[in-house]
Protein backbone atom coordinates (compact mmCIF):
# COMPACT_ATOMS: atom_id res chain seq x y z
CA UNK A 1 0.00 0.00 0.00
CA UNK A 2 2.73 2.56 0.93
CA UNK A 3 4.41 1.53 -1.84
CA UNK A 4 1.73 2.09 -4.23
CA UNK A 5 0.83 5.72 -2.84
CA UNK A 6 4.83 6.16 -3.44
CA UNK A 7 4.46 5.26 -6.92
CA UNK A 8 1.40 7.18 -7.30
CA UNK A 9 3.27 10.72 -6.09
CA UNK A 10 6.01 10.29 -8.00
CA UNK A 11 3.76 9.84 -10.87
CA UNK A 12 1.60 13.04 -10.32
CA UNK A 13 4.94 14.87 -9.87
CA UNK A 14 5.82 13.49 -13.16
CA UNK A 15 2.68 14.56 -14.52
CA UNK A 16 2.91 18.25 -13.09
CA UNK A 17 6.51 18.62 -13.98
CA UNK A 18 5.42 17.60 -17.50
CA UNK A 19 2.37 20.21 -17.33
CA UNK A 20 4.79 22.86 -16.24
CA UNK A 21 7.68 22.00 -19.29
CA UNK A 22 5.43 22.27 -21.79
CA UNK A 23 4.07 26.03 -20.66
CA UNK A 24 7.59 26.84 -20.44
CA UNK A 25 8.13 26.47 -24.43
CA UNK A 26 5.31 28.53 -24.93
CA UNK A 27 6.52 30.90 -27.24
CA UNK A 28 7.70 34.30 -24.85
CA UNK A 29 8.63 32.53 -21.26
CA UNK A 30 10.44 34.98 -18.80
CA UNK A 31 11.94 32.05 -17.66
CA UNK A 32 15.84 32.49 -19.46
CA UNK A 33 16.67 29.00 -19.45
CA UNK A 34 13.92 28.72 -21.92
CA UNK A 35 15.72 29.88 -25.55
CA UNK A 36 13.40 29.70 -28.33
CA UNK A 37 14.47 30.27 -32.09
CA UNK A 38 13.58 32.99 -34.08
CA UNK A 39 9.81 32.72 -35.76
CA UNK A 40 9.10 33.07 -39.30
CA UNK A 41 6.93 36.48 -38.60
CA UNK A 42 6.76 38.63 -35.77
CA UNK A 43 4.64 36.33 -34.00
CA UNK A 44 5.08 36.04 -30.10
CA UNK A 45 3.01 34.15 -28.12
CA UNK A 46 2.35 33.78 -23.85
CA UNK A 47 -0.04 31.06 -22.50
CA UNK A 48 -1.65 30.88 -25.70
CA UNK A 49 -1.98 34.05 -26.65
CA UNK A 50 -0.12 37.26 -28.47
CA UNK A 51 2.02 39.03 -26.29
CA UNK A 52 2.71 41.64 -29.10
CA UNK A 53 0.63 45.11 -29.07
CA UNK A 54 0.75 48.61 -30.03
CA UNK A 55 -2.72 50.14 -30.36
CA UNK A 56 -0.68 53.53 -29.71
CA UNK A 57 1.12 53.57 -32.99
CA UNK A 58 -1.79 51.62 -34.78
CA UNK A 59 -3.72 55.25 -33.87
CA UNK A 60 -1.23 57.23 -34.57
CA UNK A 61 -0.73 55.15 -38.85
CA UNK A 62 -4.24 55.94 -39.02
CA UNK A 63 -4.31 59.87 -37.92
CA UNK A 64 -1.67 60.31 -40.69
CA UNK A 65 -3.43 58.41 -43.31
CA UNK A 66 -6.72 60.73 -42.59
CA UNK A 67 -4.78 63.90 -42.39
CA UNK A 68 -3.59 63.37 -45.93
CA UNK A 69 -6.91 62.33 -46.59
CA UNK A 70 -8.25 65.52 -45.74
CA UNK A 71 -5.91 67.88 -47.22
CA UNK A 72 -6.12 65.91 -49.97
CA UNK A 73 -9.67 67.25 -50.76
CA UNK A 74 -8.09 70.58 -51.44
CA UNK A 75 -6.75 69.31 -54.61
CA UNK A 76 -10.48 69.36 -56.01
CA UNK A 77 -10.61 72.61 -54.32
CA UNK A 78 -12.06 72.37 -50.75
CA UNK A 79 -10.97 74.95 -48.22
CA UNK A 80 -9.10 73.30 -45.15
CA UNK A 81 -9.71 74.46 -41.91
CA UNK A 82 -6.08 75.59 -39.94
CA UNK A 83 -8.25 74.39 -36.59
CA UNK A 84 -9.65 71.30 -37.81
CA UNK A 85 -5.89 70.66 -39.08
CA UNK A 86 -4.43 71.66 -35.47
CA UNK A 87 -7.10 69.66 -33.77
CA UNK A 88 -5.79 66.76 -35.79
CA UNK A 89 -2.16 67.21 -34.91
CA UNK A 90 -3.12 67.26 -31.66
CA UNK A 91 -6.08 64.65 -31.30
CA UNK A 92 -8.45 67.35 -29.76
CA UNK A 93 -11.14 65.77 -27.95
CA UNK A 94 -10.16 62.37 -28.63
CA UNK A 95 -11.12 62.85 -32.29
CA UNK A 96 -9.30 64.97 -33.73
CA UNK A 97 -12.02 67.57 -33.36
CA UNK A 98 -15.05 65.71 -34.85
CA UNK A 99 -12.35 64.77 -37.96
CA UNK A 100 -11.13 61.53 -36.92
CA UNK A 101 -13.20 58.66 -37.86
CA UNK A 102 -11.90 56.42 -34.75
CA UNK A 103 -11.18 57.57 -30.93
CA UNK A 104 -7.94 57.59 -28.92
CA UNK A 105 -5.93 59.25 -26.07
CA UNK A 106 -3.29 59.34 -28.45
CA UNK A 107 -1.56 62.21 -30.64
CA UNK A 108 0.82 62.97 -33.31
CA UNK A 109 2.09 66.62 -31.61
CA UNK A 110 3.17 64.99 -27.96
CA UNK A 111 6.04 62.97 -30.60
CA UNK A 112 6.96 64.70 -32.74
CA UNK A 113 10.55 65.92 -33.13
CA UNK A 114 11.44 68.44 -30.22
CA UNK A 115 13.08 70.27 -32.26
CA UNK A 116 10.57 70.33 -35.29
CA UNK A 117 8.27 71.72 -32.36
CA UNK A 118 10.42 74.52 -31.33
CA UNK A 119 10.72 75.68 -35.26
CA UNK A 120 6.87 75.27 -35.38
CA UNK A 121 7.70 73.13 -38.82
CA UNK A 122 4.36 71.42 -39.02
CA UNK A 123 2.02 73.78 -37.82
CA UNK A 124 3.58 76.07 -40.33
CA UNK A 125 3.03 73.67 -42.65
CA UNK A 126 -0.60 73.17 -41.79
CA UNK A 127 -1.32 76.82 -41.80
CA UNK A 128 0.03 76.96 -45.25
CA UNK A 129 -1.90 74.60 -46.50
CA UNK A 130 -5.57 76.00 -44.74
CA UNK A 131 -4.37 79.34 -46.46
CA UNK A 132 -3.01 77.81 -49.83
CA UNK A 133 -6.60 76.36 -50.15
CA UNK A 134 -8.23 79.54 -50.21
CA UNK A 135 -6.40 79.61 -53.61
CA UNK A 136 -7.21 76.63 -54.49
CA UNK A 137 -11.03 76.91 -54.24
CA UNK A 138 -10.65 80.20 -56.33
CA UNK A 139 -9.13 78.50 -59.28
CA UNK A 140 -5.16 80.02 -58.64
CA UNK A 141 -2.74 78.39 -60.19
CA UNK A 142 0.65 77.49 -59.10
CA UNK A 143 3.84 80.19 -60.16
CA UNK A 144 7.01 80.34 -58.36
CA UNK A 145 5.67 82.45 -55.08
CA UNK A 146 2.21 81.99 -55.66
CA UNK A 147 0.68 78.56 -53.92
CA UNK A 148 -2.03 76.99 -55.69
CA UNK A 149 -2.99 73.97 -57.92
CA UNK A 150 -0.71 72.59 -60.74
CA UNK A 151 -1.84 70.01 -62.61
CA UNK A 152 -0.03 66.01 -62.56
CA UNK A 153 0.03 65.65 -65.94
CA UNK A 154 0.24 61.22 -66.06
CA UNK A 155 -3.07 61.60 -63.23
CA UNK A 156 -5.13 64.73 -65.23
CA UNK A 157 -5.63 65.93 -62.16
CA UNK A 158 -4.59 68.30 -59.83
CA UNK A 159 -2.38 69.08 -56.54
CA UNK A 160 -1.95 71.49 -54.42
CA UNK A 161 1.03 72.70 -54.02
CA UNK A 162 2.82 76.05 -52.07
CA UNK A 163 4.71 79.23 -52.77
CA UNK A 164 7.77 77.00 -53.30
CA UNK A 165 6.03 74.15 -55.66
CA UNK A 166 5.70 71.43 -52.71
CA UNK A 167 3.05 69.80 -52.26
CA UNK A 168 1.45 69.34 -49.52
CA UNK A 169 0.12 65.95 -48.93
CA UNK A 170 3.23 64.76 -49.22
CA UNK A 171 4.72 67.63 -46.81
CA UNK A 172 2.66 65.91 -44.24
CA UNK A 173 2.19 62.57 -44.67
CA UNK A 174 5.48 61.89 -45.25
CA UNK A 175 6.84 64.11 -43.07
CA UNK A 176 4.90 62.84 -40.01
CA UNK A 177 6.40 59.57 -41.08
CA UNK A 178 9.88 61.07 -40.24
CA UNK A 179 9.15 63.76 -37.35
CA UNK A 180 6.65 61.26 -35.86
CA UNK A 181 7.62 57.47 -36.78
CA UNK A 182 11.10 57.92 -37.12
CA UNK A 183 11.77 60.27 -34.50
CA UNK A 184 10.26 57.35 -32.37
CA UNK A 185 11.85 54.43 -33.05
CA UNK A 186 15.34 55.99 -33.31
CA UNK A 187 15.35 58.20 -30.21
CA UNK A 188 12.68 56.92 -28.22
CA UNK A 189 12.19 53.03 -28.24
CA UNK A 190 15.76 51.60 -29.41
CA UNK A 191 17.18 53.15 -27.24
CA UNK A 192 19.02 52.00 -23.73
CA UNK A 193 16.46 53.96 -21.87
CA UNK A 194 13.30 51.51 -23.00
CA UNK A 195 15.52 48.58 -24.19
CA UNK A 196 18.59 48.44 -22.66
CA UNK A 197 20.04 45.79 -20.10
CA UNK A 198 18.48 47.70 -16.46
CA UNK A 199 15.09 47.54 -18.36
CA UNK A 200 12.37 44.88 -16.62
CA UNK A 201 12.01 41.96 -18.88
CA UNK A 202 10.86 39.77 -15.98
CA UNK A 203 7.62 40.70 -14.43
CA UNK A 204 4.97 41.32 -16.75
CA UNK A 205 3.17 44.94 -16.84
CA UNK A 206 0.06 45.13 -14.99
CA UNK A 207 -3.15 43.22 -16.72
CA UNK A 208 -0.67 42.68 -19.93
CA UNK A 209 0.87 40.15 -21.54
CA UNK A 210 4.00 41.57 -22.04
CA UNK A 211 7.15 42.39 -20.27
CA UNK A 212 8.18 46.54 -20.03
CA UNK A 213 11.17 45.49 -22.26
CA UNK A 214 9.48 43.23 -25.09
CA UNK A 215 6.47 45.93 -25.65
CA UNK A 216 8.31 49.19 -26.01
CA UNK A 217 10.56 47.20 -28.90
CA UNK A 218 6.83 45.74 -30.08
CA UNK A 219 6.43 49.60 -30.54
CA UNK A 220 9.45 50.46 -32.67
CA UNK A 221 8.00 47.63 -34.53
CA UNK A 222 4.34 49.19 -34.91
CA UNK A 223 5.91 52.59 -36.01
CA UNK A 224 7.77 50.88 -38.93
CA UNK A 225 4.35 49.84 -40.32
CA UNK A 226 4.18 45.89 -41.21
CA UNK A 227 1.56 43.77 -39.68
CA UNK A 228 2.88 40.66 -37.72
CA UNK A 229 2.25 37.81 -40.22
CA UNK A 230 4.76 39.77 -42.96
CA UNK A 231 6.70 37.60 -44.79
CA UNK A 232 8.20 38.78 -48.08
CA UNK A 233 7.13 38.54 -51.11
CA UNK A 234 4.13 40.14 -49.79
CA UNK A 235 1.10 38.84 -51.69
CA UNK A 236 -0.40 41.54 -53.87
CA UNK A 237 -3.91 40.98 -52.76
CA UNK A 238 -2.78 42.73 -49.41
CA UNK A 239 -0.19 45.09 -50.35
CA UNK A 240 -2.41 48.16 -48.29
CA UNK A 241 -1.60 46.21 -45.04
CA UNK A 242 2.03 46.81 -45.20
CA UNK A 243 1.98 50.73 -44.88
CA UNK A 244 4.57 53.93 -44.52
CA UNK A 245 7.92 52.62 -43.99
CA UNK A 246 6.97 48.58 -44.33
CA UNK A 247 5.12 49.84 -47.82
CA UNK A 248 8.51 51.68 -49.12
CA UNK A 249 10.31 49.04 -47.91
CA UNK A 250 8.65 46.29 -49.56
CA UNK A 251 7.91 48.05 -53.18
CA UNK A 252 12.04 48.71 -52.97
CA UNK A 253 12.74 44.96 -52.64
CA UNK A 254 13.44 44.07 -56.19
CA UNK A 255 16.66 46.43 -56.05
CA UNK A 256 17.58 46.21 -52.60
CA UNK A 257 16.20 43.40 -49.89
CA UNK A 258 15.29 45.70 -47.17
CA UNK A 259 11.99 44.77 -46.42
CA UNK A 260 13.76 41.06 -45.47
CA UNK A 261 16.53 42.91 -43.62
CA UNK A 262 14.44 44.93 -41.57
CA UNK A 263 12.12 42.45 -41.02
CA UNK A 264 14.60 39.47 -39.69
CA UNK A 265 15.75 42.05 -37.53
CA UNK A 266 13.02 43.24 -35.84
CA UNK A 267 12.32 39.55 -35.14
CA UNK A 268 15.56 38.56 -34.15
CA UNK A 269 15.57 41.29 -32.12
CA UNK A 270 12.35 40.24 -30.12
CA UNK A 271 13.77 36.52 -29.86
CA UNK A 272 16.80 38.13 -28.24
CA UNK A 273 14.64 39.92 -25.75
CA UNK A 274 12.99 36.95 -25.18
CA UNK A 275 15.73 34.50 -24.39
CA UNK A 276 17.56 37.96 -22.46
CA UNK A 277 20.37 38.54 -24.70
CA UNK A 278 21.17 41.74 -24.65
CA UNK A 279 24.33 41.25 -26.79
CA UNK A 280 22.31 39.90 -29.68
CA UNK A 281 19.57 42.33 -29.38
CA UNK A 282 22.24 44.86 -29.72
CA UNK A 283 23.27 43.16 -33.20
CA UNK A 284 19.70 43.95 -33.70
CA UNK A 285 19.72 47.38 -33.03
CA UNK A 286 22.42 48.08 -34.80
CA UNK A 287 20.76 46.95 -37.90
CA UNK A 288 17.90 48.53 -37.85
CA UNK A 289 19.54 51.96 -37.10
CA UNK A 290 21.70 51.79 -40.59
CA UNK A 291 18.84 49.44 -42.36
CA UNK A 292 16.21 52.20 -41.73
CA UNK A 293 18.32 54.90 -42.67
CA UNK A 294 18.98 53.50 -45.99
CA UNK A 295 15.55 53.12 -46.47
CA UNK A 296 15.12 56.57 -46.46
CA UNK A 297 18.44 57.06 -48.90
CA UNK A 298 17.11 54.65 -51.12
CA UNK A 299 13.84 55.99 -51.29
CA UNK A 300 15.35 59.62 -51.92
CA UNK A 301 16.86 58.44 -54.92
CA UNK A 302 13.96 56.74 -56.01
CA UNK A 303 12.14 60.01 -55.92
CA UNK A 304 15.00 61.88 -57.42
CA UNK A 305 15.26 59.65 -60.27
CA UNK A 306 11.80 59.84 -61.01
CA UNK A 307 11.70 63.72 -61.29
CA UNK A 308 15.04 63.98 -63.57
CA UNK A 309 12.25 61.66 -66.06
CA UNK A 310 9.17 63.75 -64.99
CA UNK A 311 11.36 67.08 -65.65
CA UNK A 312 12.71 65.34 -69.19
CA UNK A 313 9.18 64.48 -70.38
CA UNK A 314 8.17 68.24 -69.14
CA UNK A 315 5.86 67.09 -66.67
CA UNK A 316 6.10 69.68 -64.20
CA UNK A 317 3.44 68.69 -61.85
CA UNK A 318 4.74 65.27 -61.63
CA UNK A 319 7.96 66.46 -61.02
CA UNK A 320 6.78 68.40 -58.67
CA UNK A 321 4.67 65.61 -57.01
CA UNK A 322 8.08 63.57 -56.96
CA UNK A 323 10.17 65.86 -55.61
CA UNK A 324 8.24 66.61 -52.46
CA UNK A 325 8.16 63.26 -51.78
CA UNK A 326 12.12 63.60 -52.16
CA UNK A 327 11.99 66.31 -49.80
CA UNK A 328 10.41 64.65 -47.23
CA UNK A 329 12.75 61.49 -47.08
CA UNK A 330 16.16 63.36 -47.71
CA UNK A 331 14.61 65.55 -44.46
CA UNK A 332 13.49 62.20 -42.55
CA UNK A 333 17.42 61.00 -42.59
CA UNK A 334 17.73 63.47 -39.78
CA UNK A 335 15.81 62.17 -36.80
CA UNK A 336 18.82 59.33 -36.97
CA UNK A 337 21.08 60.05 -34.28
CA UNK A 338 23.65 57.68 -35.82
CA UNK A 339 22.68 59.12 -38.94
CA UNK A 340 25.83 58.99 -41.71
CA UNK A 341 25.08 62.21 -43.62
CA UNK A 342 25.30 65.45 -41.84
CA UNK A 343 22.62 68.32 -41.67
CA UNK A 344 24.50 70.39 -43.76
CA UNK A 345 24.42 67.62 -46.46
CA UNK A 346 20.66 67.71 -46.03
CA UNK A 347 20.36 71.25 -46.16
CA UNK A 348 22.39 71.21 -49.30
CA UNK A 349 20.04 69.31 -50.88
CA UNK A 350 16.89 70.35 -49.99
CA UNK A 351 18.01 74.11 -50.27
CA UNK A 352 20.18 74.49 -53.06
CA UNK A 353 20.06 71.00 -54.82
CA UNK A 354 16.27 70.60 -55.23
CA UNK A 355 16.32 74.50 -56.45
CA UNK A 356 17.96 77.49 -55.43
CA UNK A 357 16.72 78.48 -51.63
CA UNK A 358 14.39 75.09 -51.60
CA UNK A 359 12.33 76.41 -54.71
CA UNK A 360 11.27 73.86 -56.92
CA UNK A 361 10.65 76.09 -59.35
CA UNK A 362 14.56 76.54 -59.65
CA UNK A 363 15.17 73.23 -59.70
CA UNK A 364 18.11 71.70 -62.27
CA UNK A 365 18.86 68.30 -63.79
CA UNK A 366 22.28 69.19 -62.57
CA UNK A 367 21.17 70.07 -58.99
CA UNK A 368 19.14 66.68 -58.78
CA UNK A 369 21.95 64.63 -59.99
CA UNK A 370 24.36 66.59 -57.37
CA UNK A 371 22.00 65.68 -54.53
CA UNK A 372 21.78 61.88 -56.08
CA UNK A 373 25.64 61.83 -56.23
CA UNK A 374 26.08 62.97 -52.62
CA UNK A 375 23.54 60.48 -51.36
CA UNK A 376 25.18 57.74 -53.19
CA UNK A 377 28.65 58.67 -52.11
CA UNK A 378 27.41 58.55 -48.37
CA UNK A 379 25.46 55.47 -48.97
CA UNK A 380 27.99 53.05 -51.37
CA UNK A 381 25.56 50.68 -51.02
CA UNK A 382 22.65 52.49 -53.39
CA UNK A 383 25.55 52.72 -56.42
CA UNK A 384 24.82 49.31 -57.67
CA UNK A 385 21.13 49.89 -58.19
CA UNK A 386 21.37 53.84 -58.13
CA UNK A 387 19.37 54.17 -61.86
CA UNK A 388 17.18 51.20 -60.74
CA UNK A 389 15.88 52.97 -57.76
């Protein structure tokens, strides 16, 4: 009898001991004798379900996509509110002032580049645009100093664009994807102060499934823009769910394989903070820092390229439409703080390079391939593809 209720304890210990190794490979255990190998997709799991989340930058993808949307209506003319563009910025209400169609206790403004703040960049930009549509819905068009509509001559339709040619959906979308996005994930979350070795990566946060350490780098992840099942070559039918930097990434994959690069590390990176290697999430880091810079190079040239063929067929508008998409990225390669080209190399280009004192409508074959020559030069690894961009 004792003998049997022996056998019968050992057994249940075996049985609990069994219960509590299989939890422990459960995909994101804090235990760190549990490794686990790197996942096809950035796809973590805890007791069955994801421990990945970023509703925060999920808002704030969406209040950039509907603030283009709405100054986008002053292309056919509509006058933009300054207020209702300001309220947006800076999620007034919870909605963006009645303009959102979602709520949040998010906003843009609160992460934005300090800097960027201090020199009032994008509210200047904003009020521009509210003023510029005034124009707009009076039938002005475009001349060097005068803002108004210019035609995109491949589209037949037209843009709005200000005193200096630039247009100014792209102004803001694209740069909220560097003063916002960027400036996030480069001097906010990979950083030592959310992801470094003293933070907690042990105790999960209150009522989450996550540890402090493994959701701020799940949020440098959400500002980059893929969804968590991405695996390249992304299939065509859902090419709108990898957006902002994922979407450039992706479309640039046939010259240069950044979308895999930036994707393996983001997930190696979340494996390392999983299995508490510091060391190899560092590896990490470090990838994504000159990885995501390129990006933007890459993309700069893309958009310079396209205007030297927009300028050669005399497009103007498209030019135009190309350029200030050029603008924005060149700009967006300052929020690195690692970043290999210096500010005056950005200011070159943007002020003298894409036309003399950042007016489009001075704008030179020569001073596009100047800018496209110093980008290369800085970036060696764009010459290979640099007409293929």
């Amino acid at each position: 009898m004792k003998l049997n209720k022996t056998l019968n304890s050992i057994l249940f210990g075996l049985a609990i001991f069994s219960l509590i190794m299989v939890a422990g490979c459960d995909t994101t255990s804090n235990n760190s004798d549990d490794k686990i190998d790197a996942p096809e997709t950035f796809e973590f799991s805890r007791n069955g379900a994801s421990s990945v989340a970023y509703p925060g930058q999920t808002d704030r993808l969406n209040m950039v996509a509907e603030m283009k949307a709405y100054v986008g209506q002053a292309n056919s003319g509509s006058v933009l509110s300054e207020q209702d563009l300001i309220d947006m910025f800076e999620n007034t209400d919870g909605n963006g002032g009645g303009n959102f169609s979602f709520t949040s206790d998010r906003e843009l403004e609160n992460k934005t580049f300090a800097p960027d703040l201090d020199e009032n960049l994008f509210t200047d930009i904003l009020a521009d645009a509210a003023e510029a549509s005034v124009n707009a819905n009076n039938g002005v068009r475009a001349s060097s100093g005068t803002a108004g509509l210019i035609e995109r001559e491949n589209k037949g339709s037209d843009i709005l664009v200000d005193e200096d040619g630039r247009e100014f959906t792209q102004l803001i979308e694209k740069g909220l994807m560097g003063g916002v996005f960027f400036n996030q994930i480069f001097n906010v979350y990979l950083t030592d102060d959310r992801i470094g070795p003293g933070v907690e990566n042990e105790a999960l946060e209150d009522g989450k499934n996550y540890t402090a350490k493994e959701h701020h780098f799940d949020e440098a992840f959400g500002y980059f823009g893929a969804p968590v099942d991405f695996s390249s070559p992304w299939p065509e039918a859902r090419e709108d769910d990898a957006r902002f930097w994922a979407h450039y990434a992706d479309v640039s994959d046939d010259q240069i394989p950044l979308i895999e690069t930036l994707m393996n590390a983001y997930i190696n990176g979340r494996t390392a903070i999983v299995n508490q290697n510091q060391s190899a999430l560092n590896e990490q880091v470090d990838i994504l820092y000159e990885e995501l810079e390129l990006l933007a190079a890459a993309t700069s040239v893309h958009y310079i390229n396209n205007t030297l063929t927009e300028l050669s067929n005399g497009n103007q508008g498209e030019a135009f439409h190309a350029l200030s998409e050029g603008w924005a990225f060149v700009n967006a390669l300052k929020y690195s703080p690692r970043r290999d080209i210096t500010l005056d190399e950005i200011n070159q280009i943007l002020t003298t390079n894409f036309g003399e004192n950042g007016n489009f409508w001075n704008v030179t074959p020569q001073g596009l391939n100047d800018a496209k020559s110093t980008l290369i030069n800085i970036y060696p690894a764009l010459e290979p593809v640099q007409n293929d961009l």
